[in-house]
C-alpha atoms as a PDB file:
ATOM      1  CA  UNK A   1     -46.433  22.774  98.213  1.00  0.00           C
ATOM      2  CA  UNK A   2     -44.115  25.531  99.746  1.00  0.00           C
ATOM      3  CA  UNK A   3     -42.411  23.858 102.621  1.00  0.00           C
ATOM      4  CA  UNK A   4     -40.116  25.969 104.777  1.00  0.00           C
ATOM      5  CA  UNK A   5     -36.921  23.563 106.171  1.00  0.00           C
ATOM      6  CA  UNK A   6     -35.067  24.845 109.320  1.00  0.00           C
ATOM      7  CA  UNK A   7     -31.842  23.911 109.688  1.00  0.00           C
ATOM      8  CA  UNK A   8     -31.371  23.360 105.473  1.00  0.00           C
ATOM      9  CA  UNK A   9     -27.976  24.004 105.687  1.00  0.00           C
ATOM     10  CA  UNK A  10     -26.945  20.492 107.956  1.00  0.00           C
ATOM     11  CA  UNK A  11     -26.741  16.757 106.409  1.00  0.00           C
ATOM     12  CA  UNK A  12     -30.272  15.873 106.730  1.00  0.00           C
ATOM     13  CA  UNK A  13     -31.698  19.115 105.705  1.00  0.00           C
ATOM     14  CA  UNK A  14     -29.918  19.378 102.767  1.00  0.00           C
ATOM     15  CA  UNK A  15     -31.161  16.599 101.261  1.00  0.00           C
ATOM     16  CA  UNK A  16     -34.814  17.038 102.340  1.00  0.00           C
ATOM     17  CA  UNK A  17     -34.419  20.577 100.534  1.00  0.00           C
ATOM     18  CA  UNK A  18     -32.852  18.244  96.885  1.00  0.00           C
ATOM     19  CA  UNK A  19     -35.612  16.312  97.559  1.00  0.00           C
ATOM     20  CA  UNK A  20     -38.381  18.660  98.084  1.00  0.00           C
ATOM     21  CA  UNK A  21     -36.837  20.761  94.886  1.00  0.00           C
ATOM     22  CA  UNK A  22     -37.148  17.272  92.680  1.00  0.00           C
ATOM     23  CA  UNK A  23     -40.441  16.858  93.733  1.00  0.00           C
ATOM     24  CA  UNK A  24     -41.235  20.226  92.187  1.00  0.00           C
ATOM     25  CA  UNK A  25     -42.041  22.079  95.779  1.00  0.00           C
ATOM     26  CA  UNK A  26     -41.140  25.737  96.380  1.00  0.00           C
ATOM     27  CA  UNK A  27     -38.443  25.004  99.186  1.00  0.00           C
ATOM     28  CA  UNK A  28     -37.148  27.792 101.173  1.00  0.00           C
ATOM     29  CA  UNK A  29     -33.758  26.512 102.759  1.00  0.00           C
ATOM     30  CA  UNK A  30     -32.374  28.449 106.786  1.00  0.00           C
ATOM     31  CA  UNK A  31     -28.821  28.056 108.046  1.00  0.00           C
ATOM     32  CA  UNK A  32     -26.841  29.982 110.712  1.00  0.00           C
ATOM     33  CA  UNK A  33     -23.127  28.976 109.875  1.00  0.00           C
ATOM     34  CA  UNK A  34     -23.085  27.112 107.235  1.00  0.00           C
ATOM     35  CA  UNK A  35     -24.083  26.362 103.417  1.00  0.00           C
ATOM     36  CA  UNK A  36     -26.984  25.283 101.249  1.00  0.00           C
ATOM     37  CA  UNK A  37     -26.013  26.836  97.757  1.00  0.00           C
ATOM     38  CA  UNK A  38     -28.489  24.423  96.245  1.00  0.00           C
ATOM     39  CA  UNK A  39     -30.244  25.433  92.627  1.00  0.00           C
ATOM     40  CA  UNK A  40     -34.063  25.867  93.522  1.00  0.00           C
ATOM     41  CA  UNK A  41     -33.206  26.826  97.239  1.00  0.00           C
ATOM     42  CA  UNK A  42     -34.427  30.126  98.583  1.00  0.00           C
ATOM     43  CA  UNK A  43     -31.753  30.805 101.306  1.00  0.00           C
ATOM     44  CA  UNK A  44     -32.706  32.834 104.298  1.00  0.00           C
ATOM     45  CA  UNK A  45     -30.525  33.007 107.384  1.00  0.00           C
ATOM     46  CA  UNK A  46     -31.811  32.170 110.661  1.00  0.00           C
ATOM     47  CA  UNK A  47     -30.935  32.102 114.327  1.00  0.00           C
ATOM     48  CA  UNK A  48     -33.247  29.835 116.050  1.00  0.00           C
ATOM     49  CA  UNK A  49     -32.695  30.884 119.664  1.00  0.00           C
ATOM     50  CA  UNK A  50     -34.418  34.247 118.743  1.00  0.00           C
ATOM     51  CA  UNK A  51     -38.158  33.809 119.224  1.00  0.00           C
ATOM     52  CA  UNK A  52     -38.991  36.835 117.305  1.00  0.00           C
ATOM     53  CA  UNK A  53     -36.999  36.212 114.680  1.00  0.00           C
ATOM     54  CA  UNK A  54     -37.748  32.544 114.374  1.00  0.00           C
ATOM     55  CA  UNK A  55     -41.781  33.998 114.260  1.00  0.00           C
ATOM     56  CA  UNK A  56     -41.160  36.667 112.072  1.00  0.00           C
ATOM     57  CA  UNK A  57     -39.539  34.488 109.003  1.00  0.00           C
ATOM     58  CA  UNK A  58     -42.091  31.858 109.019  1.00  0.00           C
ATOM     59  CA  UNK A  59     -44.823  34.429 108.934  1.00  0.00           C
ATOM     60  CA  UNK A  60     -42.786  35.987 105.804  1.00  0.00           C
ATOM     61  CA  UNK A  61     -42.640  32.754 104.474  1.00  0.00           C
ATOM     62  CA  UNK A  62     -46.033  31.330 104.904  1.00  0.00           C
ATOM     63  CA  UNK A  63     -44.920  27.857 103.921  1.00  0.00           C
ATOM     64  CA  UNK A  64     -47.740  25.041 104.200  1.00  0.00           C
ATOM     65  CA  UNK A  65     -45.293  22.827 105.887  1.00  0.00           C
ATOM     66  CA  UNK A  66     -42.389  23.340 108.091  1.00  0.00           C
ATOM     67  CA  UNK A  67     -39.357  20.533 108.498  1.00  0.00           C
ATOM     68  CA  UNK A  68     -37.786  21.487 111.836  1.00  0.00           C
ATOM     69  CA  UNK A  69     -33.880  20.207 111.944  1.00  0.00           C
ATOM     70  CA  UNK A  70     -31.980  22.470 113.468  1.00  0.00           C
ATOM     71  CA  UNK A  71     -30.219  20.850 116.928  1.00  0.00           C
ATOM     72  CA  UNK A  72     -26.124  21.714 118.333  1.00  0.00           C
ATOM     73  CA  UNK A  73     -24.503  19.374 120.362  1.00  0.00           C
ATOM     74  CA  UNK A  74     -24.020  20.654 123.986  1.00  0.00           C
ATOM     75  CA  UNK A  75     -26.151  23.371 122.906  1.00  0.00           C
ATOM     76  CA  UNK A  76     -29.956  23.463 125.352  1.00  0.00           C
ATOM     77  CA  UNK A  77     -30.527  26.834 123.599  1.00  0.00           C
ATOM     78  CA  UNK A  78     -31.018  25.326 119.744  1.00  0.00           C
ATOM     79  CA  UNK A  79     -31.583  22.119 120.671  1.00  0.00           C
ATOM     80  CA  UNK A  80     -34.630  22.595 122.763  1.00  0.00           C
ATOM     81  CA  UNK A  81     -35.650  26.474 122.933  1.00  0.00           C
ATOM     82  CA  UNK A  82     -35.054  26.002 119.094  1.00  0.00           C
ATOM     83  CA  UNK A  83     -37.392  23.779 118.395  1.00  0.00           C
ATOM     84  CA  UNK A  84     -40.211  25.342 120.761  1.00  0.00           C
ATOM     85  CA  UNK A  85     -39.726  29.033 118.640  1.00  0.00           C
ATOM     86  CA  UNK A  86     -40.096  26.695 115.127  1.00  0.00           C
ATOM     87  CA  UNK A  87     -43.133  24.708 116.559  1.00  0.00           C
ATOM     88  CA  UNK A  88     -44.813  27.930 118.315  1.00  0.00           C
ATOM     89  CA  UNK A  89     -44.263  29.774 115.005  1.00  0.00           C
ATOM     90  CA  UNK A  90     -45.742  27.287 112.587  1.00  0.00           C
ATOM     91  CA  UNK A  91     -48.528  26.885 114.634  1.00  0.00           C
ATOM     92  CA  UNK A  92     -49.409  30.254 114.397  1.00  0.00           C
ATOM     93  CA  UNK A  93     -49.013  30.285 110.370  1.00  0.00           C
ATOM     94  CA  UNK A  94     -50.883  27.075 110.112  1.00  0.00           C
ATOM     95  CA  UNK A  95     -48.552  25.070 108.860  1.00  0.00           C
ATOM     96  CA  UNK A  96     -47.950  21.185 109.239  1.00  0.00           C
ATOM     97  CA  UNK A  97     -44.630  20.780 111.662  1.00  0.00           C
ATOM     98  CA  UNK A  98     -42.661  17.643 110.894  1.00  0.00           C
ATOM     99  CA  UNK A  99     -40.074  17.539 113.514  1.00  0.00           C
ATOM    100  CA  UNK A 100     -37.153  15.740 113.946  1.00  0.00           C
ATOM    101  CA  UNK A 101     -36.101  14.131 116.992  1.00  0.00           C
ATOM    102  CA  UNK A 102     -33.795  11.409 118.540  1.00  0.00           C
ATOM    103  CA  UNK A 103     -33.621   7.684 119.617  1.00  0.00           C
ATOM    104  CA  UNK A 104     -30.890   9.642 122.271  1.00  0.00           C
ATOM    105  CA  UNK A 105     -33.535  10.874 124.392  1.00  0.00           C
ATOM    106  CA  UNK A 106     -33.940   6.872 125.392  1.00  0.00           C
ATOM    107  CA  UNK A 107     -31.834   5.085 127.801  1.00  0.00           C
ATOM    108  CA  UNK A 108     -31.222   2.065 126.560  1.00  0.00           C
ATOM    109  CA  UNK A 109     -32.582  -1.462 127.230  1.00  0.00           C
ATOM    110  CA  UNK A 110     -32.619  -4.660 125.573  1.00  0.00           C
ATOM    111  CA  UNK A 111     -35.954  -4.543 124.434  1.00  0.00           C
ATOM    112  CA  UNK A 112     -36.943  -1.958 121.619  1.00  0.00           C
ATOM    113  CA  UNK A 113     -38.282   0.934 121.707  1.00  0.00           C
ATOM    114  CA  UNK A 114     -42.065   1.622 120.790  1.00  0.00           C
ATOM    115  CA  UNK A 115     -43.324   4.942 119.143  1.00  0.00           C
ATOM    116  CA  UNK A 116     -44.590   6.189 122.231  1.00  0.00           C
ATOM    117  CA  UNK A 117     -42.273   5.061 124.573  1.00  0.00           C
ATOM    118  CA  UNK A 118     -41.457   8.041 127.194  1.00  0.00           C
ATOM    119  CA  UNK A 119     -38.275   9.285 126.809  1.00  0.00           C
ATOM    120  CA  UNK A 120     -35.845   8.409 129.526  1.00  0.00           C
ATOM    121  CA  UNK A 121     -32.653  10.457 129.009  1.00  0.00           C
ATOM    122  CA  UNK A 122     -29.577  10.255 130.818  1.00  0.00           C
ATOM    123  CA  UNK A 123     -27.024  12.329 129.382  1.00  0.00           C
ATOM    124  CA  UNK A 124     -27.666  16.619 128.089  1.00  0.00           C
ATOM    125  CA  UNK A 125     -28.267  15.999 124.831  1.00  0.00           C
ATOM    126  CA  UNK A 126     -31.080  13.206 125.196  1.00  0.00           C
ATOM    127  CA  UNK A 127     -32.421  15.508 127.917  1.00  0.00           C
ATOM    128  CA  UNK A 128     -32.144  18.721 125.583  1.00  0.00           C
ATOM    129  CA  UNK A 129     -34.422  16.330 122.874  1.00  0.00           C
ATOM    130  CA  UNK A 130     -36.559  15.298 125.430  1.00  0.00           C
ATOM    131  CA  UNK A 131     -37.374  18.231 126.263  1.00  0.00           C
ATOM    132  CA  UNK A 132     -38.140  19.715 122.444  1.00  0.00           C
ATOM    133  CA  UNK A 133     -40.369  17.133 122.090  1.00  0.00           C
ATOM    134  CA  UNK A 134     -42.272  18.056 125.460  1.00  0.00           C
ATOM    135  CA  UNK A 135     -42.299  21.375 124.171  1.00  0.00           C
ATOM    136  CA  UNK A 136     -43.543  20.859 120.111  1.00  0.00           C
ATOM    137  CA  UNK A 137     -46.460  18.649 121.770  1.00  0.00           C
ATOM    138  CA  UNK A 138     -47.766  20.971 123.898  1.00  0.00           C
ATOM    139  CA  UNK A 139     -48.036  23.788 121.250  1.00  0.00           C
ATOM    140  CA  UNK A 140     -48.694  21.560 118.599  1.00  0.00           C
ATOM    141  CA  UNK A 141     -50.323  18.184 119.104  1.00  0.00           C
ATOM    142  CA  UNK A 142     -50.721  17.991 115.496  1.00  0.00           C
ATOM    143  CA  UNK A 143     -47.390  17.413 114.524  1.00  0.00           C
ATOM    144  CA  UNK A 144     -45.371  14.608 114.172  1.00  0.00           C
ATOM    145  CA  UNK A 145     -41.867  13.604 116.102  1.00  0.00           C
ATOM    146  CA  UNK A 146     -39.755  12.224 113.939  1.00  0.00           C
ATOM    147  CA  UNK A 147     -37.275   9.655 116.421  1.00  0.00           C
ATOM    148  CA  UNK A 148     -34.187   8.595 114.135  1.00  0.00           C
ATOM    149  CA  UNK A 149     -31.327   7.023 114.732  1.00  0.00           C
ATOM    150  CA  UNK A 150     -27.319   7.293 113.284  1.00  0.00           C
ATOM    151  CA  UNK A 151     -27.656   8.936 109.659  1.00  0.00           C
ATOM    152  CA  UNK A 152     -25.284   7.268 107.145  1.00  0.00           C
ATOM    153  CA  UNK A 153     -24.585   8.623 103.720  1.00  0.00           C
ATOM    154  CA  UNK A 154     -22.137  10.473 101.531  1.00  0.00           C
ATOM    155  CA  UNK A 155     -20.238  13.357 103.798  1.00  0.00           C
ATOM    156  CA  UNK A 156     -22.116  11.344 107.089  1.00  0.00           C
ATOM    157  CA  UNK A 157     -20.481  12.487 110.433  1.00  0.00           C
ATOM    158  CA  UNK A 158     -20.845   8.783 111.560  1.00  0.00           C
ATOM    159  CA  UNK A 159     -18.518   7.174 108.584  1.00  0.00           C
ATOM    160  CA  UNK A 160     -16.321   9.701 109.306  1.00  0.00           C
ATOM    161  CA  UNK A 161     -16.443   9.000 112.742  1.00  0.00           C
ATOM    162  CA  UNK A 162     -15.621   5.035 111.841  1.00  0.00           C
ATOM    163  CA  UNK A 163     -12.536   6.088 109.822  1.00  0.00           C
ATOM    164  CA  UNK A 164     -11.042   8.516 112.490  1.00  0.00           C
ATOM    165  CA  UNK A 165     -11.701   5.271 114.848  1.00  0.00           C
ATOM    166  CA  UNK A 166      -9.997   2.610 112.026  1.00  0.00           C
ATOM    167  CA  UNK A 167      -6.917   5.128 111.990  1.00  0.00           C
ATOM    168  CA  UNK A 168      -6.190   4.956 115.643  1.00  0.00           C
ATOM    169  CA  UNK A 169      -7.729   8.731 115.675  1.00  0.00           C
ATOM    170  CA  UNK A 170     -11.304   7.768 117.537  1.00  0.00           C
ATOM    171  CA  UNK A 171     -12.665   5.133 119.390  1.00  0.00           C
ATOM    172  CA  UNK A 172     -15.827   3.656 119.063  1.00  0.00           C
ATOM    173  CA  UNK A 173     -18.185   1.994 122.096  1.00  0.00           C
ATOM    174  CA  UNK A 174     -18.811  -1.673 121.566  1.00  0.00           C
ATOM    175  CA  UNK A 175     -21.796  -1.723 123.872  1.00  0.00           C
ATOM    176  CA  UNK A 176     -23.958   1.180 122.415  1.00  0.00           C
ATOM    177  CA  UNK A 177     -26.321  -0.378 119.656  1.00  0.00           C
ATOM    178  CA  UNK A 178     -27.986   2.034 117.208  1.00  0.00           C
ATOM    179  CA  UNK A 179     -30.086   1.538 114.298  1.00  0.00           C
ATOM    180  CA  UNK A 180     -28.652   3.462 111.523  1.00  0.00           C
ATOM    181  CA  UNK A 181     -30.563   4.788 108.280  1.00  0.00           C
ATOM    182  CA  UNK A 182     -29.387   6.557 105.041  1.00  0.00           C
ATOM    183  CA  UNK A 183     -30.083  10.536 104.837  1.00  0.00           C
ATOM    184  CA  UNK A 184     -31.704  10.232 101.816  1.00  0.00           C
ATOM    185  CA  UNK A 185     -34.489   7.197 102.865  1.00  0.00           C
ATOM    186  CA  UNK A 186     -34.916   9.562 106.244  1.00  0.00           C
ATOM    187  CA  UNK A 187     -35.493  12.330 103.607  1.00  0.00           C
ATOM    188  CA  UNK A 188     -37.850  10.659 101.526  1.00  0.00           C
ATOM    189  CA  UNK A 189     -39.744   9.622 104.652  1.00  0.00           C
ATOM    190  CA  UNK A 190     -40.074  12.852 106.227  1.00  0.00           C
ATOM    191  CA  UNK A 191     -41.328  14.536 102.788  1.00  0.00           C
ATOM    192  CA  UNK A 192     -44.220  11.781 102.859  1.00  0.00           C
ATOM    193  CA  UNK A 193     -44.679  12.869 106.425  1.00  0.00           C
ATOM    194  CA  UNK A 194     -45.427  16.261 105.124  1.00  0.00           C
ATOM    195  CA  UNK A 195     -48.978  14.894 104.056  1.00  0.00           C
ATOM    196  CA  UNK A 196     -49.396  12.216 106.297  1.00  0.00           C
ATOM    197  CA  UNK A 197     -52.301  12.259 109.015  1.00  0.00           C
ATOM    198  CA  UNK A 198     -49.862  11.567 111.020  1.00  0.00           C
ATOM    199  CA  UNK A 199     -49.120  12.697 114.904  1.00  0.00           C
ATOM    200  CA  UNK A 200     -47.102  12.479 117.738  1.00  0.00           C
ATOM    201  CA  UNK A 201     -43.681  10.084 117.780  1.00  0.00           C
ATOM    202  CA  UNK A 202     -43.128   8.259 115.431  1.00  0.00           C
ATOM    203  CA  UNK A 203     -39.735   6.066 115.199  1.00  0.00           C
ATOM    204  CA  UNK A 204     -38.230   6.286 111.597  1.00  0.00           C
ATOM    205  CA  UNK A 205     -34.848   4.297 111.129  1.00  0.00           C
ATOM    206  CA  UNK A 206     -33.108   1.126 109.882  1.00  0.00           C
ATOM    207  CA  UNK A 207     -34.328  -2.243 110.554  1.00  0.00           C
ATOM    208  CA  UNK A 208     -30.620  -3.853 111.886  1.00  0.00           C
ATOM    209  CA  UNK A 209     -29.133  -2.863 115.001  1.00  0.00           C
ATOM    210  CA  UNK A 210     -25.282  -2.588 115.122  1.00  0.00           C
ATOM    211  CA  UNK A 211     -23.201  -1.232 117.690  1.00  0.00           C
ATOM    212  CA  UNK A 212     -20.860   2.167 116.758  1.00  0.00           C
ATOM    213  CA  UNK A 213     -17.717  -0.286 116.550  1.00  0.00           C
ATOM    214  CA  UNK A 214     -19.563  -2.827 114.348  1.00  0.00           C
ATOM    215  CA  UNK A 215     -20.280  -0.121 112.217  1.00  0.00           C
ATOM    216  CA  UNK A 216     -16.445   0.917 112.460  1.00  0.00           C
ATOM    217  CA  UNK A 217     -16.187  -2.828 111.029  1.00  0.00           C
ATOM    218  CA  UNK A 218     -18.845  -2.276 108.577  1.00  0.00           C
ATOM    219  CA  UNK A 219     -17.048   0.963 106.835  1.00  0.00           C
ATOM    220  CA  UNK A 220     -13.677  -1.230 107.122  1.00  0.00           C
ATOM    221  CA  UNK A 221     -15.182  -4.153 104.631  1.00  0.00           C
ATOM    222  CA  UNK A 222     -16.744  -1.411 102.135  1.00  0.00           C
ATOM    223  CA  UNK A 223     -13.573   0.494 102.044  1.00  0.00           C
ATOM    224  CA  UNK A 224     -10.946  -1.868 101.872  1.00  0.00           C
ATOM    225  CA  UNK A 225      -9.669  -1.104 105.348  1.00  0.00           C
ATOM    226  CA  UNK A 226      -7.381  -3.332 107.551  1.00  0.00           C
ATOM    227  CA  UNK A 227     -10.106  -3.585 110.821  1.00  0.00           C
ATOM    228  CA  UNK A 228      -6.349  -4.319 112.619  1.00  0.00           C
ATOM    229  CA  UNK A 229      -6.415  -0.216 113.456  1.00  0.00           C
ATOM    230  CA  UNK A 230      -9.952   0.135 115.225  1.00  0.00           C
ATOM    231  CA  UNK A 231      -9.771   1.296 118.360  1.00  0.00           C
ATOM    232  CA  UNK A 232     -12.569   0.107 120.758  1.00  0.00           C
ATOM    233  CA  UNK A 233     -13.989   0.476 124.544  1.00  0.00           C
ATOM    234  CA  UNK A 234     -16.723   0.913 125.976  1.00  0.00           C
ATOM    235  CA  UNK A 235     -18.908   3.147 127.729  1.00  0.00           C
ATOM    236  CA  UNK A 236     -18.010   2.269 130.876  1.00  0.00           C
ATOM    237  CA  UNK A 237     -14.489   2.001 130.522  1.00  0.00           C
ATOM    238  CA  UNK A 238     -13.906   5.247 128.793  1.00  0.00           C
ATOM    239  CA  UNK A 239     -15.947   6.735 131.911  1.00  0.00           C
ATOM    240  CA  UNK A 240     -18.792   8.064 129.761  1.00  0.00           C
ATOM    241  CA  UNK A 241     -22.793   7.976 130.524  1.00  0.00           C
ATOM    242  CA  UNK A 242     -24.442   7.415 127.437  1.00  0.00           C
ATOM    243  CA  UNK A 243     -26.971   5.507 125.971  1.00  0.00           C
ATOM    244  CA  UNK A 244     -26.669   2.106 125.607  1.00  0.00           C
ATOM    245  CA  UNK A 245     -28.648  -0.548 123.903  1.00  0.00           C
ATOM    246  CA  UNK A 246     -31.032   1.868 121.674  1.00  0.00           C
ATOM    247  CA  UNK A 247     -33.116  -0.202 119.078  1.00  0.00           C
ATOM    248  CA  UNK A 248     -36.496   1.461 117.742  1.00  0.00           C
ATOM    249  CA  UNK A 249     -39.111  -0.568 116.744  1.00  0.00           C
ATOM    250  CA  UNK A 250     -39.984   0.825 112.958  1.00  0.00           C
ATOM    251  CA  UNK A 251     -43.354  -1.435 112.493  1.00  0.00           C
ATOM    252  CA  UNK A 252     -45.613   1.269 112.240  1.00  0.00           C
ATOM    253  CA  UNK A 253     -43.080   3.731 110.426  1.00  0.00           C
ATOM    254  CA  UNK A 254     -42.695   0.720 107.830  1.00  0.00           C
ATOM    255  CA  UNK A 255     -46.683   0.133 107.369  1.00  0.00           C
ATOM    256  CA  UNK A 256     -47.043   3.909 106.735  1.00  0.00           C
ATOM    257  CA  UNK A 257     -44.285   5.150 104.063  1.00  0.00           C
ATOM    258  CA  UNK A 258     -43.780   4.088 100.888  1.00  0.00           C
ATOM    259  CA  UNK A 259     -40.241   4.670 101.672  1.00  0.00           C
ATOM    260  CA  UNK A 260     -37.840   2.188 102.243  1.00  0.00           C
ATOM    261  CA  UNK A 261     -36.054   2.290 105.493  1.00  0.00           C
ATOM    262  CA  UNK A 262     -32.880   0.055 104.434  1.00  0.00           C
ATOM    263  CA  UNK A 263     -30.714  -1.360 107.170  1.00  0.00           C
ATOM    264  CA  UNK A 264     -27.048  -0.679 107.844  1.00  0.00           C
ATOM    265  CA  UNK A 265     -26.171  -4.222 106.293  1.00  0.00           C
ATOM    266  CA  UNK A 266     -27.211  -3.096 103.002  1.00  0.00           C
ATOM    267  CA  UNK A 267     -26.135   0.483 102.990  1.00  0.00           C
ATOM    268  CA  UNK A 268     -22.890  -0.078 103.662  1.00  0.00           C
ATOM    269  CA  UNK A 269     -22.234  -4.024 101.999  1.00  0.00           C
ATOM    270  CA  UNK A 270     -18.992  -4.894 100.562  1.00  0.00           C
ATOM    271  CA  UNK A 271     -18.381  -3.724  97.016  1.00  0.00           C
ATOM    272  CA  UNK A 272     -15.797  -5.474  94.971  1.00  0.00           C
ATOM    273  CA  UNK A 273     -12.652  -3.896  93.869  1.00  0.00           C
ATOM    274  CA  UNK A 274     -13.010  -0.942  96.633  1.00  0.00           C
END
């Protein structure tokens, strides 16, 4: 299997490309700013907002697979144009897509979230997934839409996040509920999704729902932090729109992958002594 990862060089592609490389595939790793420097990675630099480009590397490549990551915050042009040059460029080398997308393109509501609920963003970045996902459908029905949640793991953006926020440095919202998942489960499940006959959305995260400052709590009772320090609000008061209440229901994700999609509880439980 020679599976082409865009975007190898962030958290989650990294360790789909160790995990593709243990499973004995020919991985061929992209980044733009940053690093892979991974044994068994073949490196090529990419900018994704360049159609051409993005077209004439795949074709170069011809991998069987392609795992498209690549997204910037704030940024319509990799977020969504990204994604469409990936999917539109697989498609024409015949390989499977496995995309990743976001439970941010949702609003929020108590109830959760099915697969193929429409998204319903209401802030740039939901509407900048939202509209990748329109966009890798169209070209390629065929491939699947990864919707995932918070990724927690070593060097996660999110535990770093809950630190900043337990050392007066951050605050976290109290009313924006997530369901978090470890990199290296999301990896795992994306690399079965590789050869799944699989299409279309298709939620993939934890089973427990916690909101960003019970996960600030969370990281406090692993560490061995005083929870005195956290700074809280909420969305509201800190004069935000964003998400709210965003659980996905994982039933069919969970029925389908050997993986195990652990839950935030058990990622991040108290160890003794730390």
């Amino acid at each position: 299997m020679r599976v082409l990862v865009v975007g190898g060089s962030g958290f989650l592609g990294r360790e789909v490309c160790r995990q593709g490389v243990g499973a004995g595939w020919s991985v061929v790793g992209t980044y733009h700013s940053g690093e892979i420097g991974m044994p068994g990675v073949e490196v090529r630099r990419l900018d994704v907002t360049d159609r051409a480009t993005v077209r004439a590397l795949v074709a170069q490549v011809r991998p069987d697979a392609v795992v498209s990551t690549p997204y910037r915050y704030g940024d319509w042009a990799v977020t969504a144009d990204g994604a469409a040059h990936v999917a539109y460029a697989a498609a024409r080398a015949g390989a499977r897509l496995v995309h990743i997308s976001s439970d941010a393109l949702h609003a929020g509501r108590p109830e959760a979230y099915a697969d193929d609920d429409p998204p319903t963003p209401i802030f740039p970045y939901g509407a900048a997934k939202a509209a990748a996902e329109t966009a890798v459908r169209a070209i390629d029905p065929n491939a699947v839409l990864v919707r995932t949640s918070l990724i927690l793991g070593e060097g996660s953006k999110q535990v770093q996040l809950c630190r900043d926020a337990l050392a007066g440095r951050a605050t976290l919202f109290t009313d924006e509920l997530r369901c978090p998942i470890d990199v290296g489960d999301l990896a795992a499940a994306v690399l079965e999704l590789v050869g799944a006959d699989v299409a279309g959305p298709l939620n993939v995260a934890g089973p427990d729902a916690v909101s960003r400052a019970g996960l600030g709590l969370l990281v406090a009772r692993r560490e061995g932090i005083d929870p005195a320090g956290l700074k809280t609000t909420t969305g509201a008061g800190a004069g935000v729109v964003r998400p709210t209440e965003v659980r996905l229901d994982c039933s069919r994700a969970v029925g389908l992958l050997r993986t195990r999609l652990r839950g935030v509880s058990e990622l991040l439980a108290a160890t003794a002594g730390r």
